[in-house]
PDB file of N, CA and C in Angstrom:
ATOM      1  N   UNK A   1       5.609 -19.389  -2.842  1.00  0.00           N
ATOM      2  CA  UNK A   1       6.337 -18.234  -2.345  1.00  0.00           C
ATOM      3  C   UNK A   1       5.641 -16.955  -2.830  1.00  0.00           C
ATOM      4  N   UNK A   2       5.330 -15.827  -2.231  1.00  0.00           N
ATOM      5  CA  UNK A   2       4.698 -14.645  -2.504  1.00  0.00           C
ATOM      6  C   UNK A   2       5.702 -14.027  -2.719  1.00  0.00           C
ATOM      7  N   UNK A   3       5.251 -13.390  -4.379  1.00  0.00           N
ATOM      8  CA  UNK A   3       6.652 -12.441  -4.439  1.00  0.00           C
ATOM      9  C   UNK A   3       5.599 -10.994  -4.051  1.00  0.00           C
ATOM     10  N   UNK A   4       7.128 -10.658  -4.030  1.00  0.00           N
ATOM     11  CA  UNK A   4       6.976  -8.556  -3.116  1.00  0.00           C
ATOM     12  C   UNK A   4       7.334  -7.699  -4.166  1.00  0.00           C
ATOM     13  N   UNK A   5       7.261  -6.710  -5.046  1.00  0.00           N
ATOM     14  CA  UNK A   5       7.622  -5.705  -5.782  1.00  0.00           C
ATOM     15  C   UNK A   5       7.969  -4.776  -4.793  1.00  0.00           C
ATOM     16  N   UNK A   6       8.842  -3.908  -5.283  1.00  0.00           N
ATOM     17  CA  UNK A   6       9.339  -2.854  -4.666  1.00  0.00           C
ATOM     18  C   UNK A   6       9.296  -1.616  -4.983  1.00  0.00           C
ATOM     19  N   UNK A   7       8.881  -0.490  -4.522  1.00  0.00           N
ATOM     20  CA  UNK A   7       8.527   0.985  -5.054  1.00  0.00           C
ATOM     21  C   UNK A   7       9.377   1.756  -4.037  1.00  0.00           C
ATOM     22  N   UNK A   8      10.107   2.764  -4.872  1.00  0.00           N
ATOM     23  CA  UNK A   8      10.934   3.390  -4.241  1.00  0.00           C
ATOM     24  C   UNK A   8      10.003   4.934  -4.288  1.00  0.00           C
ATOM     25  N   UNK A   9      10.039   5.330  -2.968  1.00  0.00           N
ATOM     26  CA  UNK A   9       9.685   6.561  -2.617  1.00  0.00           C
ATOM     27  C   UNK A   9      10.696   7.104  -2.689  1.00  0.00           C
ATOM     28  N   UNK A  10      10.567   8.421  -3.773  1.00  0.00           N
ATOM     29  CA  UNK A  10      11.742   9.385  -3.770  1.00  0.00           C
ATOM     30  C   UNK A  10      12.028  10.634  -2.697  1.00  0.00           C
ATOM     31  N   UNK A  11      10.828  10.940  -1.645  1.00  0.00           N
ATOM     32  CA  UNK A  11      10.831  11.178  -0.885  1.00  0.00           C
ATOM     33  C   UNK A  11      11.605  10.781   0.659  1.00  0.00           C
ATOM     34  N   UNK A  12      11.601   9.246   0.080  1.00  0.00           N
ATOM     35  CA  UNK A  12      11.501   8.440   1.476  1.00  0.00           C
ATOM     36  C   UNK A  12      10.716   8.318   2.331  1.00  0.00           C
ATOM     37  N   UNK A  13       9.421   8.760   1.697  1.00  0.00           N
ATOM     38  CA  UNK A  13       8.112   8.563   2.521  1.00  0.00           C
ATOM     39  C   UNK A  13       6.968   8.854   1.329  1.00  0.00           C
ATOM     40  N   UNK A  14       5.774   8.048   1.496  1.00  0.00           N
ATOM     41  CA  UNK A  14       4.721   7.958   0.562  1.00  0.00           C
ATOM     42  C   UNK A  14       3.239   7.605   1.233  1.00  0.00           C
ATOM     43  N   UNK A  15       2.450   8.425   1.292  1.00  0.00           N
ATOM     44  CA  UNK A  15       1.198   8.222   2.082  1.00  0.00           C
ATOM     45  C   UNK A  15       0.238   6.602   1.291  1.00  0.00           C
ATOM     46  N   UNK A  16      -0.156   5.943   2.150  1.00  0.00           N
ATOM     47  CA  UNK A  16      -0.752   4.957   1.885  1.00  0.00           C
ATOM     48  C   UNK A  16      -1.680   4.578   0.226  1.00  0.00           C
ATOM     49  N   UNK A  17      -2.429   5.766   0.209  1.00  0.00           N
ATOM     50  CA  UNK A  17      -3.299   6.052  -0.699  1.00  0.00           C
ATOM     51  C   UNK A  17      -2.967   6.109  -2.016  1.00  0.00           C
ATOM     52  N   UNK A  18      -1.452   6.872  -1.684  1.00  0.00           N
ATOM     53  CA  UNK A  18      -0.631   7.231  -2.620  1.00  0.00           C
ATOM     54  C   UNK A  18       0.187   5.946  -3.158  1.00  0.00           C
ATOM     55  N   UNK A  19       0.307   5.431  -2.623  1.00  0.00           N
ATOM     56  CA  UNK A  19       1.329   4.268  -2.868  1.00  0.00           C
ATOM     57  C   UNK A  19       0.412   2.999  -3.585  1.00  0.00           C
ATOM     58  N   UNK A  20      -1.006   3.307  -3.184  1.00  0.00           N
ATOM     59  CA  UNK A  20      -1.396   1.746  -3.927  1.00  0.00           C
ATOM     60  C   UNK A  20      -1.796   2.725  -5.031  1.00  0.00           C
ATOM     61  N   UNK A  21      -2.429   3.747  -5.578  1.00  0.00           N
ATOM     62  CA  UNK A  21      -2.324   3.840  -7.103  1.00  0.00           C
ATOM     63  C   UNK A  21      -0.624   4.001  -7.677  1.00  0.00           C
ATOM     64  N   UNK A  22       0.359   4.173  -7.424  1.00  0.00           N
ATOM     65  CA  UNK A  22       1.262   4.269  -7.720  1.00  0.00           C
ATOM     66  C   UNK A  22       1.594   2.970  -8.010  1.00  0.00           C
ATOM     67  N   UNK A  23       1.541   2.158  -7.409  1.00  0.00           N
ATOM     68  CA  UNK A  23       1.877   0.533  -7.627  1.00  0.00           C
ATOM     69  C   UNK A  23       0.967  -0.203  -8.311  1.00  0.00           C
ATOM     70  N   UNK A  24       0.131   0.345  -8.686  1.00  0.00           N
ATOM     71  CA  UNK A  24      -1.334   0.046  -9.623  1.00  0.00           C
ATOM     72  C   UNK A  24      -1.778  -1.204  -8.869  1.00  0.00           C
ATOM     73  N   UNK A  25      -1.868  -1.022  -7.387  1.00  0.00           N
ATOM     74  CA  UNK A  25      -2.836  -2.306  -6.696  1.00  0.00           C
ATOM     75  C   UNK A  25      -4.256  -1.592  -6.826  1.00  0.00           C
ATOM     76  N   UNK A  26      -4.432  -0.147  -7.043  1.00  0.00           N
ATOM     77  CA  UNK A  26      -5.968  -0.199  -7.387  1.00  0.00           C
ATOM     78  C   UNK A  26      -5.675   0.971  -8.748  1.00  0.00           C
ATOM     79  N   UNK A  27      -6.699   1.330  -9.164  1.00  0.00           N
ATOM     80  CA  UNK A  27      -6.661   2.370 -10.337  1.00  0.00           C
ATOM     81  C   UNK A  27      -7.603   3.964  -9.910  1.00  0.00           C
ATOM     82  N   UNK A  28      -7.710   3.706  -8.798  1.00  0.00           N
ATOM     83  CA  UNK A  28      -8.684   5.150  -8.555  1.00  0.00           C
ATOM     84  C   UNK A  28      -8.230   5.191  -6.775  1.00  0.00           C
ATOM     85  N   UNK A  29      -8.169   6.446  -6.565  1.00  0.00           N
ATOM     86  CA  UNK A  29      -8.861   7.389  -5.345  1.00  0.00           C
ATOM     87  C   UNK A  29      -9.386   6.316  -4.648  1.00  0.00           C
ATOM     88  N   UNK A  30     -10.681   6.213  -5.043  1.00  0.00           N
ATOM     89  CA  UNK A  30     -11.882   6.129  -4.543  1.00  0.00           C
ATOM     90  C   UNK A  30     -12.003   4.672  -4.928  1.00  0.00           C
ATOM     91  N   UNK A  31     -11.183   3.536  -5.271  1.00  0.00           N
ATOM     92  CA  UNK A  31     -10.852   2.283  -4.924  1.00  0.00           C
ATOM     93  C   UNK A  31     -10.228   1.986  -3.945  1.00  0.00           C
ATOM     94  N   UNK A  32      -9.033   3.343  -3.731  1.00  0.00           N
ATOM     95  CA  UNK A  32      -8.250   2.744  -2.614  1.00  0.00           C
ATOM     96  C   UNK A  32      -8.904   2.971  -1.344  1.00  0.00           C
ATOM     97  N   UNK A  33      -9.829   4.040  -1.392  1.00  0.00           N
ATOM     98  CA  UNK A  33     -10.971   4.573  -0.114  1.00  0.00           C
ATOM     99  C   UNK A  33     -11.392   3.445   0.054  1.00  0.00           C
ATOM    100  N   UNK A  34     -12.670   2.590  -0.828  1.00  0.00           N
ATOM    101  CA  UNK A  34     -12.639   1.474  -0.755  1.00  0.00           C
ATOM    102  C   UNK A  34     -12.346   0.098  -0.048  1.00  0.00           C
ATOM    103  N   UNK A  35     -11.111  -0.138  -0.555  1.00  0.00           N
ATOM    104  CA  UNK A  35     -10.660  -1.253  -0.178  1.00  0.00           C
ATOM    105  C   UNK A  35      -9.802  -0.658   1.057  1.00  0.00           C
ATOM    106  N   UNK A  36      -9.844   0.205   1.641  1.00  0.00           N
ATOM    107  CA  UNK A  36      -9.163  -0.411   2.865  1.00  0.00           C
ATOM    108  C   UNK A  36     -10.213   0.470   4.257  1.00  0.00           C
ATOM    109  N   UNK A  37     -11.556   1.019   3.332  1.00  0.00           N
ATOM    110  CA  UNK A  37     -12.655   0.758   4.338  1.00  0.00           C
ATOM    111  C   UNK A  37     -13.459  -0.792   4.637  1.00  0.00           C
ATOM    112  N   UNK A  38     -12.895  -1.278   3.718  1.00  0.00           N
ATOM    113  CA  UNK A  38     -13.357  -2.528   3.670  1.00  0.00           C
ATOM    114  C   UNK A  38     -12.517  -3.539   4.465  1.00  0.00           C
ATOM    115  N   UNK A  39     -11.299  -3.143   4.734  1.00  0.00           N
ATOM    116  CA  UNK A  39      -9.863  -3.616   5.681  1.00  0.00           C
ATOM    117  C   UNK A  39      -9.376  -4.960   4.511  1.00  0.00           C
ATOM    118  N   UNK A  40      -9.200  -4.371   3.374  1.00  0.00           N
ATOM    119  CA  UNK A  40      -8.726  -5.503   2.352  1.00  0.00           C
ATOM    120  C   UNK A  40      -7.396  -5.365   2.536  1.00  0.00           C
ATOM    121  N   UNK A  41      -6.368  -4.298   3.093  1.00  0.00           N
ATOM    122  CA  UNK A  41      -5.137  -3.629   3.098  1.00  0.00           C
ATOM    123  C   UNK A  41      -4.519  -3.801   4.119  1.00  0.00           C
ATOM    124  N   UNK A  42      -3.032  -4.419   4.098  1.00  0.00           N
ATOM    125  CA  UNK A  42      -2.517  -4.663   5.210  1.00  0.00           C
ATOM    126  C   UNK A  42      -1.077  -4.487   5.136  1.00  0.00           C
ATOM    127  N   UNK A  43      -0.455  -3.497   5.989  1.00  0.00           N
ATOM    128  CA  UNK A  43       0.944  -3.164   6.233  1.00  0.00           C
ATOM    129  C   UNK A  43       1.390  -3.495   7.297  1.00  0.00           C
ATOM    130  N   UNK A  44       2.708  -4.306   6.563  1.00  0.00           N
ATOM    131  CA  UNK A  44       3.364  -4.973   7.493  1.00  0.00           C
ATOM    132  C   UNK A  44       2.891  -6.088   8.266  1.00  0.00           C
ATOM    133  N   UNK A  45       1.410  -6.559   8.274  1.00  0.00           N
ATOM    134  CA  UNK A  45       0.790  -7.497   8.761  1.00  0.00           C
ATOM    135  C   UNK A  45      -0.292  -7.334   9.190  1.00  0.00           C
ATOM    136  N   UNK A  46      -0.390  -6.138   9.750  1.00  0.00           N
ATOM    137  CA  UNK A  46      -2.063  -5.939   9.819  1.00  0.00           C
ATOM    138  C   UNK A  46      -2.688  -4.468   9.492  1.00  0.00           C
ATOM    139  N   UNK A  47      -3.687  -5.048   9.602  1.00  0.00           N
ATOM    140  CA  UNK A  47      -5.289  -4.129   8.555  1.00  0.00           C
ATOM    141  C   UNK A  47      -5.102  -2.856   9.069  1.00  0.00           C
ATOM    142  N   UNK A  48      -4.759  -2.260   7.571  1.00  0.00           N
ATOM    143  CA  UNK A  48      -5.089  -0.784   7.732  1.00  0.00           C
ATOM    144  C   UNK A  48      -5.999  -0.199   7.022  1.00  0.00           C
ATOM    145  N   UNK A  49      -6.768   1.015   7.352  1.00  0.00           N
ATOM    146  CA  UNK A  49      -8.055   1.874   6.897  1.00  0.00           C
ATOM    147  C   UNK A  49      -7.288   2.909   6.774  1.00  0.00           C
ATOM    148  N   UNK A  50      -6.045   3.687   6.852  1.00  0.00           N
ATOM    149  CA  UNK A  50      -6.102   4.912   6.809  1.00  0.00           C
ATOM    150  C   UNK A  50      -5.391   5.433   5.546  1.00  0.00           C
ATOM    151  N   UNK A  51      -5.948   6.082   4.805  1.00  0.00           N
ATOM    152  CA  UNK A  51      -5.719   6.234   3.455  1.00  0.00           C
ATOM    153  C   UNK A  51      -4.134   7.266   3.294  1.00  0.00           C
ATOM    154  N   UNK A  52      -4.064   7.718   4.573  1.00  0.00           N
ATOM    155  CA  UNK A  52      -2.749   9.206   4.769  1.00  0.00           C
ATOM    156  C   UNK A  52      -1.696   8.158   5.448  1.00  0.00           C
ATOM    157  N   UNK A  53      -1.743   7.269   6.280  1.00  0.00           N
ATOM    158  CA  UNK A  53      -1.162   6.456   6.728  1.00  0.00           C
ATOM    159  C   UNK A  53       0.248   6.715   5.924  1.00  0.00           C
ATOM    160  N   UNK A  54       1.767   6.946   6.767  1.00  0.00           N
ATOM    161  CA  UNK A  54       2.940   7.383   6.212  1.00  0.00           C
ATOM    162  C   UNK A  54       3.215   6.078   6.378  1.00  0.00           C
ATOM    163  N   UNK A  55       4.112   5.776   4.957  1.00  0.00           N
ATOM    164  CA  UNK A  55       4.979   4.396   4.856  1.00  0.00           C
ATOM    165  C   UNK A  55       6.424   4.853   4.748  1.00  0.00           C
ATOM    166  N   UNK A  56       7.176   3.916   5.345  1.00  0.00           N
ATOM    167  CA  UNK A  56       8.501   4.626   5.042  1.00  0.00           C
ATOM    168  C   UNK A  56       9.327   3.307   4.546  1.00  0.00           C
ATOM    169  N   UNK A  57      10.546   3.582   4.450  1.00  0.00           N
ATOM    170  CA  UNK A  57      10.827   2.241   3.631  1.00  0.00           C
ATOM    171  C   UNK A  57      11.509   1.251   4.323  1.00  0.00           C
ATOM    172  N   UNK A  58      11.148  -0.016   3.684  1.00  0.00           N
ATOM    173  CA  UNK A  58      10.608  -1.344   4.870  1.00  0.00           C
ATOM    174  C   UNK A  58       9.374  -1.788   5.077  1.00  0.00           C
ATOM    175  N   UNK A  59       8.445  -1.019   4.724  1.00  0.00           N
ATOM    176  CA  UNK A  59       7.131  -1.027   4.953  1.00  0.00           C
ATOM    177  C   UNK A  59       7.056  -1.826   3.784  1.00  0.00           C
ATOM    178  N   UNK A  60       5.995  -2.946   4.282  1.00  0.00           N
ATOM    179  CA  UNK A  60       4.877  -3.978   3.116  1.00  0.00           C
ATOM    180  C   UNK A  60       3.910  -3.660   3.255  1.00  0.00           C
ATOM    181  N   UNK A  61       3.431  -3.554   2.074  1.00  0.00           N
ATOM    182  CA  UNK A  61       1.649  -2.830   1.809  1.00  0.00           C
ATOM    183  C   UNK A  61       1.239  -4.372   1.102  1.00  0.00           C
ATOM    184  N   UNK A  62      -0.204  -5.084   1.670  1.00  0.00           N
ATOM    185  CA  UNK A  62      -0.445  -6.162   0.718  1.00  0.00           C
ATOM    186  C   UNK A  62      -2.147  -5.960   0.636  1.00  0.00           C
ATOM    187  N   UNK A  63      -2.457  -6.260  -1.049  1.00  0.00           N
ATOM    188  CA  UNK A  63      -3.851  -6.303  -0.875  1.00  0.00           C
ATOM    189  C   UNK A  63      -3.970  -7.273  -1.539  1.00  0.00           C
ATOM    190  N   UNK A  64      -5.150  -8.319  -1.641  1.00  0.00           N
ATOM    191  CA  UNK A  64      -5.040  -9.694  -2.009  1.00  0.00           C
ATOM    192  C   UNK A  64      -3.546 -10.603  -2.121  1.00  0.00           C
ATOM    193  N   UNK A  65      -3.331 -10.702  -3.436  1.00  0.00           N
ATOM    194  CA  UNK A  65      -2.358 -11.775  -3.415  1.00  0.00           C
ATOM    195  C   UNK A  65      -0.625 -10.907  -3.758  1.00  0.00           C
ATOM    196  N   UNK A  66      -1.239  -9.315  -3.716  1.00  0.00           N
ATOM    197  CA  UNK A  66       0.252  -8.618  -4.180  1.00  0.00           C
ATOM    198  C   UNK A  66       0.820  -7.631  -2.935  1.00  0.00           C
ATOM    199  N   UNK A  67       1.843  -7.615  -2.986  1.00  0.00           N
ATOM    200  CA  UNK A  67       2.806  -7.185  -2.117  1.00  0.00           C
ATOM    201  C   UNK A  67       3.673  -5.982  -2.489  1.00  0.00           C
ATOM    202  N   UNK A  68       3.892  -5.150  -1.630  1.00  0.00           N
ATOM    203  CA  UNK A  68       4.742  -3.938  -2.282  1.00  0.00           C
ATOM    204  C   UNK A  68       5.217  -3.478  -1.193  1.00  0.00           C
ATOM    205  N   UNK A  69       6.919  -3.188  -1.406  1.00  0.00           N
ATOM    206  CA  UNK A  69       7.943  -3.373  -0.133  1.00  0.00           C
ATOM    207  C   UNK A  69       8.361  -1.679  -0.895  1.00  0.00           C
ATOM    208  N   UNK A  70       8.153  -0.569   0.337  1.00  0.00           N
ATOM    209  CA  UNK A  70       8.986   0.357   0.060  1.00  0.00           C
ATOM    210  C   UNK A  70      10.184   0.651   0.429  1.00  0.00           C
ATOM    211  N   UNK A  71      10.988   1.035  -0.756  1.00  0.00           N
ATOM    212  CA  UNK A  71      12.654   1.076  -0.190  1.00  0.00           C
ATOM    213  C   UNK A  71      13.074   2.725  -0.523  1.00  0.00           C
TER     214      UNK A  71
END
């Protein structure tokens, strides 16, 4: 079973980029540029590249084996 962590945007909205250092799926900027020029990143099911990309909550962000559900 894949578990999902959950990050609450206090906004109710959190740009892509923003959300995987926040959830520490990467540790830099310029990892998360990275990995999802590389299409390692996938919301909701499929591959995203765009680092501004708005998530709102409901949204699953997954890169390798971790998962992060914004509520």
């Amino acid at each position: 079973m894949v578990h999902v962590e959950e990050f609450s945007a206090k906004d109710g909205m959190i740009r892509l980029g923003q959300l995987l250092k926040a959830a520490g799926l990467v540790d830099t900027g310029g990892e998360a540029k990275l990995r999802l020029a590389d299409e390692q990143v996938s919301v909701n099911g499929e591959v995203e590249t765009r680092r501004g990309r708005q998530l709102h909550p409901g949204d699953v962000v997954t890169l390798g084996p971790d998962s992060v559900r914004v509520i």
